[in-house]
Protein backbone atom coordinates (compact mmCIF):
# COMPACT_ATOMS: atom_id res chain seq x y z
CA UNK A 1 104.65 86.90 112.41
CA UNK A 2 100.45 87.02 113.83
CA UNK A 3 100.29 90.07 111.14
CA UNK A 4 101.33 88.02 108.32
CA UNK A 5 99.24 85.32 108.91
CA UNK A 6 96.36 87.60 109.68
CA UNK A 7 97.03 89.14 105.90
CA UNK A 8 97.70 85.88 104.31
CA UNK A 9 94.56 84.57 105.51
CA UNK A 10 92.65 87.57 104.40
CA UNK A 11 93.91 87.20 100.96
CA UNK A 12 93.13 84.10 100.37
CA UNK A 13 89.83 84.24 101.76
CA UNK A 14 89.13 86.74 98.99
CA UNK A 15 90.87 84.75 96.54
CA UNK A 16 88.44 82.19 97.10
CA UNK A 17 85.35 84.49 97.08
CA UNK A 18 86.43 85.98 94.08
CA UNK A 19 87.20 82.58 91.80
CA UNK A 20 83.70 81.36 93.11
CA UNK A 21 81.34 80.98 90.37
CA UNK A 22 78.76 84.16 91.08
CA UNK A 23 74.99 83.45 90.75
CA UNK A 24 73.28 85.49 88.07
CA UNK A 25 71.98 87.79 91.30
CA UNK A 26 74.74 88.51 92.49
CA UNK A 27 75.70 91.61 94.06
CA UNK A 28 78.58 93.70 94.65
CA UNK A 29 78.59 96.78 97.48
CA UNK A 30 81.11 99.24 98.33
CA UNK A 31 79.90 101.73 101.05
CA UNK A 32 81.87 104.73 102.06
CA UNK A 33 81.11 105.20 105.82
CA UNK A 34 81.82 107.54 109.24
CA UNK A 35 80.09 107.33 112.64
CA UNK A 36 81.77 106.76 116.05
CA UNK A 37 83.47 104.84 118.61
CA UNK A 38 82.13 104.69 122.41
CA UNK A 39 81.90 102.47 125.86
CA UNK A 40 85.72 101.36 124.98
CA UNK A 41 87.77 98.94 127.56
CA UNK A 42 90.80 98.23 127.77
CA UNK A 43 91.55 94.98 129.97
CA UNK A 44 88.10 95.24 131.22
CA UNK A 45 88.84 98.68 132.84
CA UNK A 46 86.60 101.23 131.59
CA UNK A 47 88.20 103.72 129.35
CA UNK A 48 85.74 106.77 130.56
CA UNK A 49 85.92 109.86 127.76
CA UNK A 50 89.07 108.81 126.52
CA UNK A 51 87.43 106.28 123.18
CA UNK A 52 83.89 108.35 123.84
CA UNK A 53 82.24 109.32 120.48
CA UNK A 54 85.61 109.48 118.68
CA UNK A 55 85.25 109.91 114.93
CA UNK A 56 85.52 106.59 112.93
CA UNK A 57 85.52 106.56 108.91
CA UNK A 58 86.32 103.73 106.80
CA UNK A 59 84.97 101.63 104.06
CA UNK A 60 83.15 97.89 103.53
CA UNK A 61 83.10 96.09 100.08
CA UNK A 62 80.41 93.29 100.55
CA UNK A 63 79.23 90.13 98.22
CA UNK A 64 76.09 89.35 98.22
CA UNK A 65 75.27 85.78 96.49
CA UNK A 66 72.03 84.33 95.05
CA UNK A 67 70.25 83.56 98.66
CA UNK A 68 71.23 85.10 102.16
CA UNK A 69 74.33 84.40 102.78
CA UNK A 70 77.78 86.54 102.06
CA UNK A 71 81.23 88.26 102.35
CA UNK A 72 82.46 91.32 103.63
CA UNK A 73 86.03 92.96 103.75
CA UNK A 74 85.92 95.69 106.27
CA UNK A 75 88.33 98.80 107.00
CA UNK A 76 87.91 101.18 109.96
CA UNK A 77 90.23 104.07 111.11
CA UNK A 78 89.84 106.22 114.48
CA UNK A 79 92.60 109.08 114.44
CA UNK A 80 92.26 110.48 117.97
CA UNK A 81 90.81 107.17 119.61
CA UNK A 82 92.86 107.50 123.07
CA UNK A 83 92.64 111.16 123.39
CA UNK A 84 90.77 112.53 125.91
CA UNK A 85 90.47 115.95 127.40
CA UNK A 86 89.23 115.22 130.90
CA UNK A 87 91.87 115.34 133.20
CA UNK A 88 90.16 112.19 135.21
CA UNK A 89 91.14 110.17 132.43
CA UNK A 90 94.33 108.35 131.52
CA UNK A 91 96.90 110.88 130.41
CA UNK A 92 97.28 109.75 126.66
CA UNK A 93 99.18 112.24 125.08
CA UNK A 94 100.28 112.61 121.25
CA UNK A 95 98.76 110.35 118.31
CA UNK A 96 96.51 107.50 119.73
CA UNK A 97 94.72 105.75 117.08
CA UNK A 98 93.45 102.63 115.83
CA UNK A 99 92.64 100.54 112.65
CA UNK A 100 90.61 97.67 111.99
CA UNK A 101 91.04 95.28 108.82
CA UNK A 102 87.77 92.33 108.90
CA UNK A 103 87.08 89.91 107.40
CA UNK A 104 83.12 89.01 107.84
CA UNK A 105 80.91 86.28 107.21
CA UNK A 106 77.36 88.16 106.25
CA UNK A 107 73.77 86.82 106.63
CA UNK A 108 71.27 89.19 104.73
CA UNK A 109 67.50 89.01 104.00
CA UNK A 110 66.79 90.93 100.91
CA UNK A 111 63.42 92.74 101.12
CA UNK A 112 61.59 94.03 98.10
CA UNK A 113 64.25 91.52 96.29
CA UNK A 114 67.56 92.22 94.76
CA UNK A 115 67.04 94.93 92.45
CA UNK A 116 65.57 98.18 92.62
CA UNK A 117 64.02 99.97 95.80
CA UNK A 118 64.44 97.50 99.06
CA UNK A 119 65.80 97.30 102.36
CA UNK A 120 68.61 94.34 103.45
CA UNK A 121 68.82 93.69 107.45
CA UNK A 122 71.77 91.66 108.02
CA UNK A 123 74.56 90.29 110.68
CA UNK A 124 78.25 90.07 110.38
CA UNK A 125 80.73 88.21 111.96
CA UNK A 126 84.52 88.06 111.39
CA UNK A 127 88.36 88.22 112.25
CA UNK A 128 91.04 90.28 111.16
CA UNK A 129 93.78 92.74 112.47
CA UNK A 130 93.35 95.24 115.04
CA UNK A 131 96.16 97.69 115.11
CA UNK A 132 96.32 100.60 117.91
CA UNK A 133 99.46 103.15 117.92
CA UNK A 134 99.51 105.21 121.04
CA UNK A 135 103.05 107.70 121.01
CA UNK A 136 104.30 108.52 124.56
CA UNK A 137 101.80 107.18 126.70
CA UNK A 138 101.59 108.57 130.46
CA UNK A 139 104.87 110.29 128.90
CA UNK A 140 106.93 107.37 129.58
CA UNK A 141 107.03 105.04 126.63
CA UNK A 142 104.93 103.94 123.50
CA UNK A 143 102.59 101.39 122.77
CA UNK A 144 102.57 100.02 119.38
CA UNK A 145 100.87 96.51 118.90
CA UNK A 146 99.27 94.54 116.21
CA UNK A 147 97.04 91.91 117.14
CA UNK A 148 94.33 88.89 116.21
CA UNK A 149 90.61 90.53 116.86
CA UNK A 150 87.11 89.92 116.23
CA UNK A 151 84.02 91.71 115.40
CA UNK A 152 80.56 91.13 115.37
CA UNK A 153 77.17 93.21 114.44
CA UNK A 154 74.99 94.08 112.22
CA UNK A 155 72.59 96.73 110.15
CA UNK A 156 70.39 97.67 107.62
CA UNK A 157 71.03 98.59 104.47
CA UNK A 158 68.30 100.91 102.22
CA UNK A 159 67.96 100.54 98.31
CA UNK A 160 66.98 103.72 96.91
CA UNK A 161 67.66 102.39 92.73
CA UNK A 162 69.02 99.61 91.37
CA UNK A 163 72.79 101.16 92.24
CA UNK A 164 72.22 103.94 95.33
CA UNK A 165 71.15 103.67 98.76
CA UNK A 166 72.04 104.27 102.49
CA UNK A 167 73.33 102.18 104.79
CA UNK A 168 73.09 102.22 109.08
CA UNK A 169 75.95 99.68 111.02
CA UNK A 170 76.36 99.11 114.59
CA UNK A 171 79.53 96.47 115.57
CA UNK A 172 81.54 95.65 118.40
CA UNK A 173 85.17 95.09 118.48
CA UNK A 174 87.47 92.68 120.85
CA UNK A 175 91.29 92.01 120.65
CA UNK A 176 92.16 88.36 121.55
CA UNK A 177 94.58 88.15 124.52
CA UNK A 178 98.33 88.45 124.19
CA UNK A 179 100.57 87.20 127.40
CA UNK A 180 101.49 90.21 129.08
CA UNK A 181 104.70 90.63 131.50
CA UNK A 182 102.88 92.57 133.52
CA UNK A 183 102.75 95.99 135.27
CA UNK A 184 106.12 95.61 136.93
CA UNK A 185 107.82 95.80 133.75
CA UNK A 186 105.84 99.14 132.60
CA UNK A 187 104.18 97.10 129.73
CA UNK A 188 101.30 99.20 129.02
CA UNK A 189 99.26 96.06 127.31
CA UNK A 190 96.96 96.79 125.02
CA UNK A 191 95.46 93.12 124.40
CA UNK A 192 92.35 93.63 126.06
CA UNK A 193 90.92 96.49 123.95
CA UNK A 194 87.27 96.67 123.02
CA UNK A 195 84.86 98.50 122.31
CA UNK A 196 81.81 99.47 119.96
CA UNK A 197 81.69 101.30 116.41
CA UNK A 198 78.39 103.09 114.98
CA UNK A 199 78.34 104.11 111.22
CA UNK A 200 76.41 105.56 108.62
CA UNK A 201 76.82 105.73 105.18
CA UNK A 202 76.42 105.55 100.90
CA UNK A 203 75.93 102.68 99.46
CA UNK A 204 76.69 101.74 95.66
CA UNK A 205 75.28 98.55 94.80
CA UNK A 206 77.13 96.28 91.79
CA UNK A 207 75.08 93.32 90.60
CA UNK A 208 76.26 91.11 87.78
């Protein structure tokens, strides 16, 4: 039941952040994003061309309080993430994807301040879910797995008004190791996956 847990603790987490009493400069931030996923491994063997510059697109809603410190619920999606069209690559066939749910931790420096025209480096940190569906892999079986990850990173984010601006993200991604029965049992385990995600992105600032 890891994926329940996982969920459960997500929820909560934003249960909490959201009964907190906000500061007066508080801000709210959805941004809309798509970039890329490269220099993937899988049990520490290099995955080659097959997670190379794979289209990523997703979403992160972040909270911003009074000083530098925040919140950040983050969703990522790569359709074709295992596909590859070099024959020197594992022989992936049919839908290989995967999707991310985080939960971050977020320290940000405003500068230029909190409202209006600004820039906001920050960091992230976080766990969550890491899900990968791969259908009929080496044409022998599929791989279907829900596990524990991590993620950690960070970006800049560009105030253009009070409520628009752009924002540039560059994070990597690791599963935490499941026990696997090994190779002798054709368990194609995916527990070691990694690997980085660049985005870019609108940004539509909220502040209460």
């Amino acid at each position: 039941m890891q994926v329940r847990k996982i969920i459960l603790g997500s929820v909560t987490a934003l249960a909490l952040v959201a009964a907190a009493p906000a500061p007066a400069s508080a801000d709210w931030t959805f941004s809309p994003f798509i970039g890329s996923t490269f220099n993937g491994e899988l049990n520490d063997v290099d995955l080659n061309q097959s997670t190379q510059n794979k289209l990523s697109w997703g979403g992160s809603l972040m909270w911003m309080g009074e000083g530098i410190a925040g919140f950040e619920v983050d969703f990522g999606y790569t359709p074709d993430f295992f596909f590859s069209d070099n024959d020197h690559d594992v022989d992936f066939i049919g839908d290989g994807n995967v999707t991310t749910f985080m939960v971050n931790a977020v320290i940000g420096v405003p500068i230029g301040g909190d409202r209006g025209a600004g820039i906001r480096p920050y960091g992230t940190v976080g766990l969550g879910l890491v899900r990968q569906r791969v259908d009929e892999v080496i044409d022998v079986f599929d791989a279907d797995r829900n596990s524990l990850g991590f993620n950690v990173g960070g970006g800049i984010m560009g105030m253009f008004t009070d409520n628009v601006g752009i924002r540039g993200d560059l994070r990597w991604f690791r599963q935490f190791s499941n026990n696997s029965d090994g190779l002798d049992d054709l368990d194609f385990d995916l527990s070691g996956l990694s690997f980085w995600r660049g985005t870019v992105g609108v940004t539509f600032r909220f502040g209460s």
